[in-house]
PDB file of N, CA and C in Angstrom:
ATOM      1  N   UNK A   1     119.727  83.006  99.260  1.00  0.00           N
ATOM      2  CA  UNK A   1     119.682  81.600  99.498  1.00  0.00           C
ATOM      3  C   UNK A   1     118.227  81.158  99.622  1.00  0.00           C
ATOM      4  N   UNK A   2     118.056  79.847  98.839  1.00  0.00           N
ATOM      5  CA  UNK A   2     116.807  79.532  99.046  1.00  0.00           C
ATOM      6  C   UNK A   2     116.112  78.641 100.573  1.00  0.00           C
ATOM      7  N   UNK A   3     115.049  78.767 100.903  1.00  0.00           N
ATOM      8  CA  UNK A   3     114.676  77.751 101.712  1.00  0.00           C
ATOM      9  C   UNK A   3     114.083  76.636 101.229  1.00  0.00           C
ATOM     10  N   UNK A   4     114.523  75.652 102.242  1.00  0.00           N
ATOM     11  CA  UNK A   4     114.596  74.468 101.641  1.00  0.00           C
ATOM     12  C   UNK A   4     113.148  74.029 102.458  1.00  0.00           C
ATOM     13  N   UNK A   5     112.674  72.599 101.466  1.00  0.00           N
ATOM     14  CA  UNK A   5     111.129  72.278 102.105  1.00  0.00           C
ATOM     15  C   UNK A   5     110.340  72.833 100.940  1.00  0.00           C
ATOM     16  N   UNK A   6     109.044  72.492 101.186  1.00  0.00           N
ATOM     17  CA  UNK A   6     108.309  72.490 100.184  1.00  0.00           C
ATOM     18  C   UNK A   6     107.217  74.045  99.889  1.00  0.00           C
ATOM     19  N   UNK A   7     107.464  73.926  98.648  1.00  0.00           N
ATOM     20  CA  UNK A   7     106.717  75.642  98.566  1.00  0.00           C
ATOM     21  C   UNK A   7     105.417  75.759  99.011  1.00  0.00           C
ATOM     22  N   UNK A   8     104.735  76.693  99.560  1.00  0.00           N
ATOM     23  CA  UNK A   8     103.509  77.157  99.982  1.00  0.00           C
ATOM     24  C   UNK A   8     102.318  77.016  98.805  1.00  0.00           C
ATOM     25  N   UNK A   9     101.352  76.527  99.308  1.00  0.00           N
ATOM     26  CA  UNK A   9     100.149  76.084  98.248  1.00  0.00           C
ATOM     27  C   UNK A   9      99.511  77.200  98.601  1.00  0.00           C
ATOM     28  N   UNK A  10      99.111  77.857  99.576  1.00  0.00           N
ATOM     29  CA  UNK A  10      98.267  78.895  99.525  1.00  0.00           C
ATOM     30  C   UNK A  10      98.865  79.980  98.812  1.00  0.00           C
ATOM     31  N   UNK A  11      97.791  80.592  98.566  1.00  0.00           N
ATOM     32  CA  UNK A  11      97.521  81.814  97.258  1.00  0.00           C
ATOM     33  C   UNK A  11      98.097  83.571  98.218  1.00  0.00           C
ATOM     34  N   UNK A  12      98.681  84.099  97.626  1.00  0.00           N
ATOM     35  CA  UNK A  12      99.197  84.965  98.491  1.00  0.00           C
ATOM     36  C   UNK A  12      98.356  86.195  98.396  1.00  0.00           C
ATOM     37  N   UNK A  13      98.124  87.124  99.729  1.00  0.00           N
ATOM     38  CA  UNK A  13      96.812  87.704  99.836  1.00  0.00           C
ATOM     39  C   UNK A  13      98.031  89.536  99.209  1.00  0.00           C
ATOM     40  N   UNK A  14      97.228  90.450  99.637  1.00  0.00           N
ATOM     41  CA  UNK A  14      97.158  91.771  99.292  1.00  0.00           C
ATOM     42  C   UNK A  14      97.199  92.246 100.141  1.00  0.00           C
ATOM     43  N   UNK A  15      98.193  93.368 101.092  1.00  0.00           N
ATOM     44  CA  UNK A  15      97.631  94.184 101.938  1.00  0.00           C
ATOM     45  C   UNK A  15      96.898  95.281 101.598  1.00  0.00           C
ATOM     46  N   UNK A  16      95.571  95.554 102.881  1.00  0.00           N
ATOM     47  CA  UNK A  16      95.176  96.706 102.392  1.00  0.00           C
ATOM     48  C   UNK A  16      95.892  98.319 102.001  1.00  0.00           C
ATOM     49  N   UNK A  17      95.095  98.556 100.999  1.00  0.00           N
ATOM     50  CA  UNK A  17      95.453  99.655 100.834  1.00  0.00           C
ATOM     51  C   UNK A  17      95.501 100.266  99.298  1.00  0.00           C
ATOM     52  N   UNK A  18      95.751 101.015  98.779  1.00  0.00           N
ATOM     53  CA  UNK A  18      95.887 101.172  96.898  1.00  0.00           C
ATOM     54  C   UNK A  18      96.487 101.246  96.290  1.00  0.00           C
ATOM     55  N   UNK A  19      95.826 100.516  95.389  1.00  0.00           N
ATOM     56  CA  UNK A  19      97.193  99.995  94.229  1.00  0.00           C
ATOM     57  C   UNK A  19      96.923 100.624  92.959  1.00  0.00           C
ATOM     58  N   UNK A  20      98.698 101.029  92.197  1.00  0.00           N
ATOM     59  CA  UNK A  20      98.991 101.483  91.121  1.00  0.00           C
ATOM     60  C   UNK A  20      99.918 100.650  90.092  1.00  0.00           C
ATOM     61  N   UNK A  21      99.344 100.738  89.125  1.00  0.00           N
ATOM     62  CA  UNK A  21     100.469  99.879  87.995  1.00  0.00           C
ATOM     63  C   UNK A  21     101.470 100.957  87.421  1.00  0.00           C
ATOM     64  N   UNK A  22     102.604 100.762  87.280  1.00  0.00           N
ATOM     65  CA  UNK A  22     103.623 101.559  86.428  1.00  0.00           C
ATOM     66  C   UNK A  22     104.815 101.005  85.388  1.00  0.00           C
ATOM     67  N   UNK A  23     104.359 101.095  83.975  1.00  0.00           N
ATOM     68  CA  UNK A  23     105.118 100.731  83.401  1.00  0.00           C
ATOM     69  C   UNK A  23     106.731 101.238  83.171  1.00  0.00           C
ATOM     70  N   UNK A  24     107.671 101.206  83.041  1.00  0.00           N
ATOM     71  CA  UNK A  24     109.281 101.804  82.973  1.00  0.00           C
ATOM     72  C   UNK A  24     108.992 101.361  81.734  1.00  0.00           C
ATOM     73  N   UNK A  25     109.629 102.535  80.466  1.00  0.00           N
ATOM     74  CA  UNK A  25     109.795 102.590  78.716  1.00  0.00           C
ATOM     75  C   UNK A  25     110.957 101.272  78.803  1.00  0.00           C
ATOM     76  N   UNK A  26     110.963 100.606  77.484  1.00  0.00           N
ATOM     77  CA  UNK A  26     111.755  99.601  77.663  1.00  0.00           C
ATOM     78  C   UNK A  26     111.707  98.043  78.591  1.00  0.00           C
ATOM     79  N   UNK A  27     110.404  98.159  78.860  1.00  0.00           N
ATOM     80  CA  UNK A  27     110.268  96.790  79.850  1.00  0.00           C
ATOM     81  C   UNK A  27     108.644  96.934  79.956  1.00  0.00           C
ATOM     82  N   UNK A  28     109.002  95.232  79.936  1.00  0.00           N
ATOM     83  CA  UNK A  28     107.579  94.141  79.136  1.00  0.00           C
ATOM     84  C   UNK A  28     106.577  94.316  80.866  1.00  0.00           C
ATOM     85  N   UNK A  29     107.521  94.250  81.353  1.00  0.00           N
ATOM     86  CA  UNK A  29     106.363  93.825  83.255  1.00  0.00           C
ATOM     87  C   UNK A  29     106.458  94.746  83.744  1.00  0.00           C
ATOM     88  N   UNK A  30     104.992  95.669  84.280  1.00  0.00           N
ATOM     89  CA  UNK A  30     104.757  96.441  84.326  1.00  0.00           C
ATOM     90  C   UNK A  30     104.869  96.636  86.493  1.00  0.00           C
ATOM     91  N   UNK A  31     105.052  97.397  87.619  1.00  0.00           N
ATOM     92  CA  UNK A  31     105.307  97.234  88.558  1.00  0.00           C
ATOM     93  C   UNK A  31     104.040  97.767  89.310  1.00  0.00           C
ATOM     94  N   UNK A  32     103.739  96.617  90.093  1.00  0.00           N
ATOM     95  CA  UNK A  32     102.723  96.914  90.906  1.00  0.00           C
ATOM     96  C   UNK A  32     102.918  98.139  92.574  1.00  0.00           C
ATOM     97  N   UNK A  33     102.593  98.932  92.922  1.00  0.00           N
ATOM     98  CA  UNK A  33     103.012  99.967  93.972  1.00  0.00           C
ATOM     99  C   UNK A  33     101.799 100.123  94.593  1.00  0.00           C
ATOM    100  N   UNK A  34     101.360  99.771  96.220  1.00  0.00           N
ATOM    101  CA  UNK A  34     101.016  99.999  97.335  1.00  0.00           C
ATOM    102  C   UNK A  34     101.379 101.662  97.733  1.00  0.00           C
ATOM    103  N   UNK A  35     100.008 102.104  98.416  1.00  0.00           N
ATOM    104  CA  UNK A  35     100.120 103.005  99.366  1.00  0.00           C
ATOM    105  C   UNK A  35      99.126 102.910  99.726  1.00  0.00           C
ATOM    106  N   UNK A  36      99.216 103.648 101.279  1.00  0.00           N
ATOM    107  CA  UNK A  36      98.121 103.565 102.178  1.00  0.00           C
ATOM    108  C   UNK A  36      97.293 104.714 102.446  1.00  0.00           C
ATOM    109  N   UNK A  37      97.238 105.572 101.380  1.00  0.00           N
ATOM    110  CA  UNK A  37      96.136 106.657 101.498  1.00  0.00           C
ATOM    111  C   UNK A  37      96.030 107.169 100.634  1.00  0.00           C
ATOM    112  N   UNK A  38      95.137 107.788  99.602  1.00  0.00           N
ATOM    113  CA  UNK A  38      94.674 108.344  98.285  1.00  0.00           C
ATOM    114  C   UNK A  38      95.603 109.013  98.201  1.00  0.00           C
ATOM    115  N   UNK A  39      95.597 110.331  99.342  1.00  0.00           N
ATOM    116  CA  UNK A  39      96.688 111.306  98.826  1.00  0.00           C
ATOM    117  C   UNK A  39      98.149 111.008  98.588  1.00  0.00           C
ATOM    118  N   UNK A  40      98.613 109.671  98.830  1.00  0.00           N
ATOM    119  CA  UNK A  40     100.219 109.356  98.792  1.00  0.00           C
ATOM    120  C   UNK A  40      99.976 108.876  97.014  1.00  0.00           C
ATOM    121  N   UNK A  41      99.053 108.385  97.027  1.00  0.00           N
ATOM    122  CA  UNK A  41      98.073 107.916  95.556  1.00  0.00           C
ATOM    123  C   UNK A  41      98.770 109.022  94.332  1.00  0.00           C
ATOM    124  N   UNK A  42      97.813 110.207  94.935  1.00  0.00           N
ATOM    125  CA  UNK A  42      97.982 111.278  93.874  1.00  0.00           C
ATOM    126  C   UNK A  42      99.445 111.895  94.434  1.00  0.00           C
ATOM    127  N   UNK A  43     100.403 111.795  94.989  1.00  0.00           N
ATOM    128  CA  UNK A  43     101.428 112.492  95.246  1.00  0.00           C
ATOM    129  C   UNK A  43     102.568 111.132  94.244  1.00  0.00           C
ATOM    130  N   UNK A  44     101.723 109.878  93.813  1.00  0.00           N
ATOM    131  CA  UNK A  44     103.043 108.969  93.137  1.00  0.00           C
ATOM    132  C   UNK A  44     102.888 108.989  91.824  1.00  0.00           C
ATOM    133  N   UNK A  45     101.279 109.593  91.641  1.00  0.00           N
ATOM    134  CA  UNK A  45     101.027 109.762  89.967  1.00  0.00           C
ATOM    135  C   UNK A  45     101.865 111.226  89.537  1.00  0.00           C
ATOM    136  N   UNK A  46     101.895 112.048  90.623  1.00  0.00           N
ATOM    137  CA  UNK A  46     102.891 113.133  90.046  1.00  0.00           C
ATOM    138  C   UNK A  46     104.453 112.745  90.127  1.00  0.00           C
ATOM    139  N   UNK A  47     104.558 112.062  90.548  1.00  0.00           N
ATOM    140  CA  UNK A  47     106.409 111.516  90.802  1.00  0.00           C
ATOM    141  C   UNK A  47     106.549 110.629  89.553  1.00  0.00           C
ATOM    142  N   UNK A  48     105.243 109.495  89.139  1.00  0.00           N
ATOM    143  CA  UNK A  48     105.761 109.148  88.054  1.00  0.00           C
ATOM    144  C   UNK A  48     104.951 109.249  86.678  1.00  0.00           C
ATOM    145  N   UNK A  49     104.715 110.766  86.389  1.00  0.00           N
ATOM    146  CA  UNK A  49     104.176 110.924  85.263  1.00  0.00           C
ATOM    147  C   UNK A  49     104.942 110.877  84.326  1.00  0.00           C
ATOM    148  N   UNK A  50     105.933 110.713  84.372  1.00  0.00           N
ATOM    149  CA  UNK A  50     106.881 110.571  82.917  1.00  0.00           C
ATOM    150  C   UNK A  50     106.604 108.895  82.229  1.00  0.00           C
ATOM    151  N   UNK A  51     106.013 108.484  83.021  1.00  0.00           N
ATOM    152  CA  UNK A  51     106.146 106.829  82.846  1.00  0.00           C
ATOM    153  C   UNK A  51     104.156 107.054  82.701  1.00  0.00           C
ATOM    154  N   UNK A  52     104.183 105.224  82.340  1.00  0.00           N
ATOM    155  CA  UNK A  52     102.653 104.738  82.313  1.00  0.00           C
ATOM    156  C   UNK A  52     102.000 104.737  83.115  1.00  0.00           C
ATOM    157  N   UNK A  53     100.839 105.379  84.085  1.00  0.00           N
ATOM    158  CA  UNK A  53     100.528 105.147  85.312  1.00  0.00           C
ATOM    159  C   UNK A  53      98.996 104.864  84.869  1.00  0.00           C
ATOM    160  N   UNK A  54      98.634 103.284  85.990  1.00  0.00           N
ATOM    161  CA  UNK A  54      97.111 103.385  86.124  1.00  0.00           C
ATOM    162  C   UNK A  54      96.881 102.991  87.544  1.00  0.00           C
ATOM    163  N   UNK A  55      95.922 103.222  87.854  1.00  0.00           N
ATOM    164  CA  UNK A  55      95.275 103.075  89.125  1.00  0.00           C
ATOM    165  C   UNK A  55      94.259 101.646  88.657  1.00  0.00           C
ATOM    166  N   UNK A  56      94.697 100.716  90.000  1.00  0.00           N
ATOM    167  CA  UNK A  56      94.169  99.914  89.605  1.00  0.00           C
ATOM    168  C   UNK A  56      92.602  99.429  91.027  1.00  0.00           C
ATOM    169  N   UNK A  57      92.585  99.659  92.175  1.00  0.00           N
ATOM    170  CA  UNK A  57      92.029 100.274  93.034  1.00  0.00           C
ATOM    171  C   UNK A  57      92.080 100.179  94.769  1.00  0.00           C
ATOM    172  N   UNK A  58      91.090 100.139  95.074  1.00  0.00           N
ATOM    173  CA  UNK A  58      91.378 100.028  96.930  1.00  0.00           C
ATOM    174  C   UNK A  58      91.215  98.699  97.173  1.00  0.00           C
ATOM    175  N   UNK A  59      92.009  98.321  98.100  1.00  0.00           N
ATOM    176  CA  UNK A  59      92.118  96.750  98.401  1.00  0.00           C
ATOM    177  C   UNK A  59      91.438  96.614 100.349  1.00  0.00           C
ATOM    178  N   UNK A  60      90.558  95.916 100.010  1.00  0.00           N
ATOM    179  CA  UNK A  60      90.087  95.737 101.965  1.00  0.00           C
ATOM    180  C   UNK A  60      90.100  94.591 102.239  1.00  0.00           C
ATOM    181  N   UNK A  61      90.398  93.813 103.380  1.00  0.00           N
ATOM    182  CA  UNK A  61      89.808  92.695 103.666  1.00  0.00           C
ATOM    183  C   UNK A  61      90.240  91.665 102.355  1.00  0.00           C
ATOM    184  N   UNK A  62      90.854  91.901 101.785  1.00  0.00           N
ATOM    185  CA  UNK A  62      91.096  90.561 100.596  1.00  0.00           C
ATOM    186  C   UNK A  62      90.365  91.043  99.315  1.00  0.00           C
ATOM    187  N   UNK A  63      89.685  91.798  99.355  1.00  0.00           N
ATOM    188  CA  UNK A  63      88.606  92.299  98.447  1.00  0.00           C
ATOM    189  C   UNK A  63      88.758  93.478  97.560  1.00  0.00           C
ATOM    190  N   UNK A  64      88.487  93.811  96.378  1.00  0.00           N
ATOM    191  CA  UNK A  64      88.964  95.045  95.169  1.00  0.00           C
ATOM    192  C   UNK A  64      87.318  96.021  95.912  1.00  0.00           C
ATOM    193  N   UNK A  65      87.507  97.363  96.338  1.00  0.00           N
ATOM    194  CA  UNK A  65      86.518  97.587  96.659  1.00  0.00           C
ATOM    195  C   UNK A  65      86.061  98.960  95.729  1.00  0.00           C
ATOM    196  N   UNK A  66      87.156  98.909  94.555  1.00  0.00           N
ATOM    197  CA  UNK A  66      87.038  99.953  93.650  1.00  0.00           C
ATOM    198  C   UNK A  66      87.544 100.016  92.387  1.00  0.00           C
ATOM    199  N   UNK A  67      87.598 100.134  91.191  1.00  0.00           N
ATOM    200  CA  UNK A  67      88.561  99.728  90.290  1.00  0.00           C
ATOM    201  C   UNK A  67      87.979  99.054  89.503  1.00  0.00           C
ATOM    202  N   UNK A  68      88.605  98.308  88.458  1.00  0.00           N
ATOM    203  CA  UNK A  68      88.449  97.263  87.305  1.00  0.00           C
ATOM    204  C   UNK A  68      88.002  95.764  88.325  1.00  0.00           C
ATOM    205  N   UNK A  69      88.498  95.436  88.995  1.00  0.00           N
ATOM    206  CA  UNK A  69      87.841  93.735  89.750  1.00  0.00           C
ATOM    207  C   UNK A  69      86.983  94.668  90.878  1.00  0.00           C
ATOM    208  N   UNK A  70      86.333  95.478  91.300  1.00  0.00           N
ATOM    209  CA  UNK A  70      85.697  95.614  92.104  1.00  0.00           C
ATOM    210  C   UNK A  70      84.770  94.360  92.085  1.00  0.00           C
ATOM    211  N   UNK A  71      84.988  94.293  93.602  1.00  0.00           N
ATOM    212  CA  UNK A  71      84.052  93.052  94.112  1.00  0.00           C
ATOM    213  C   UNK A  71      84.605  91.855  94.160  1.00  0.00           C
ATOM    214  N   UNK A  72      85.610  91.272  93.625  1.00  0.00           N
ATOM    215  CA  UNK A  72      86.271  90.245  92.907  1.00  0.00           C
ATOM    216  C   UNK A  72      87.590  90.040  94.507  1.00  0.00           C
ATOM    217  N   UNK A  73      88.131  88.975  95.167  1.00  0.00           N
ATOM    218  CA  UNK A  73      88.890  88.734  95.731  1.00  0.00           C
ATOM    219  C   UNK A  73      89.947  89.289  95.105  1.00  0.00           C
ATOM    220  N   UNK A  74      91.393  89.004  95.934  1.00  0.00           N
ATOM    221  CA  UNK A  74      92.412  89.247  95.488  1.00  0.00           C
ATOM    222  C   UNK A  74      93.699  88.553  94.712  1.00  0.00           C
ATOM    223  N   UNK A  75      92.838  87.356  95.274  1.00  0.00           N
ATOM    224  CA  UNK A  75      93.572  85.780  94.812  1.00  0.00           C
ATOM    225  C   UNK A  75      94.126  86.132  93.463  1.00  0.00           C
TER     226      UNK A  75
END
């Protein structure tokens, strides 16, 4: 059910922590996956190596502090 009232204008933030992209064969949108420590990192690239995996990087404070947008907000 939806809520009723008017949708949120602010831009929705990132929790910290690192992020992985994973594509599933057969589908166009690729799924973004959180974890909160490198090694859970490298323990999801072995769970989903059958699939597309990239690392996309560490998220702090609102901020890419590693990766392709390093430096760049999260907005």
């Amino acid at each position: 059910m939806r809520k009723a009232g008017r949708p949120s204008n602010i831009s929705k933030r990132l929790k910290d922590g690192y992020y992985m992209l994973i594509t599933v064969k057969n589908s166009k949108k690729p799924i973004r996956i959180m974890r909160e420590t490198l090694e859970e990192v490298k323990q999801a690239e072995k769970k989903f190596s059958t699939r597309n995996f990239k690392y996309l990087g560490q998220v702090k404070n609102h901020f890419w502090i590693d990766g392709d947008n390093k430096g760049k907000p999260t907005t």
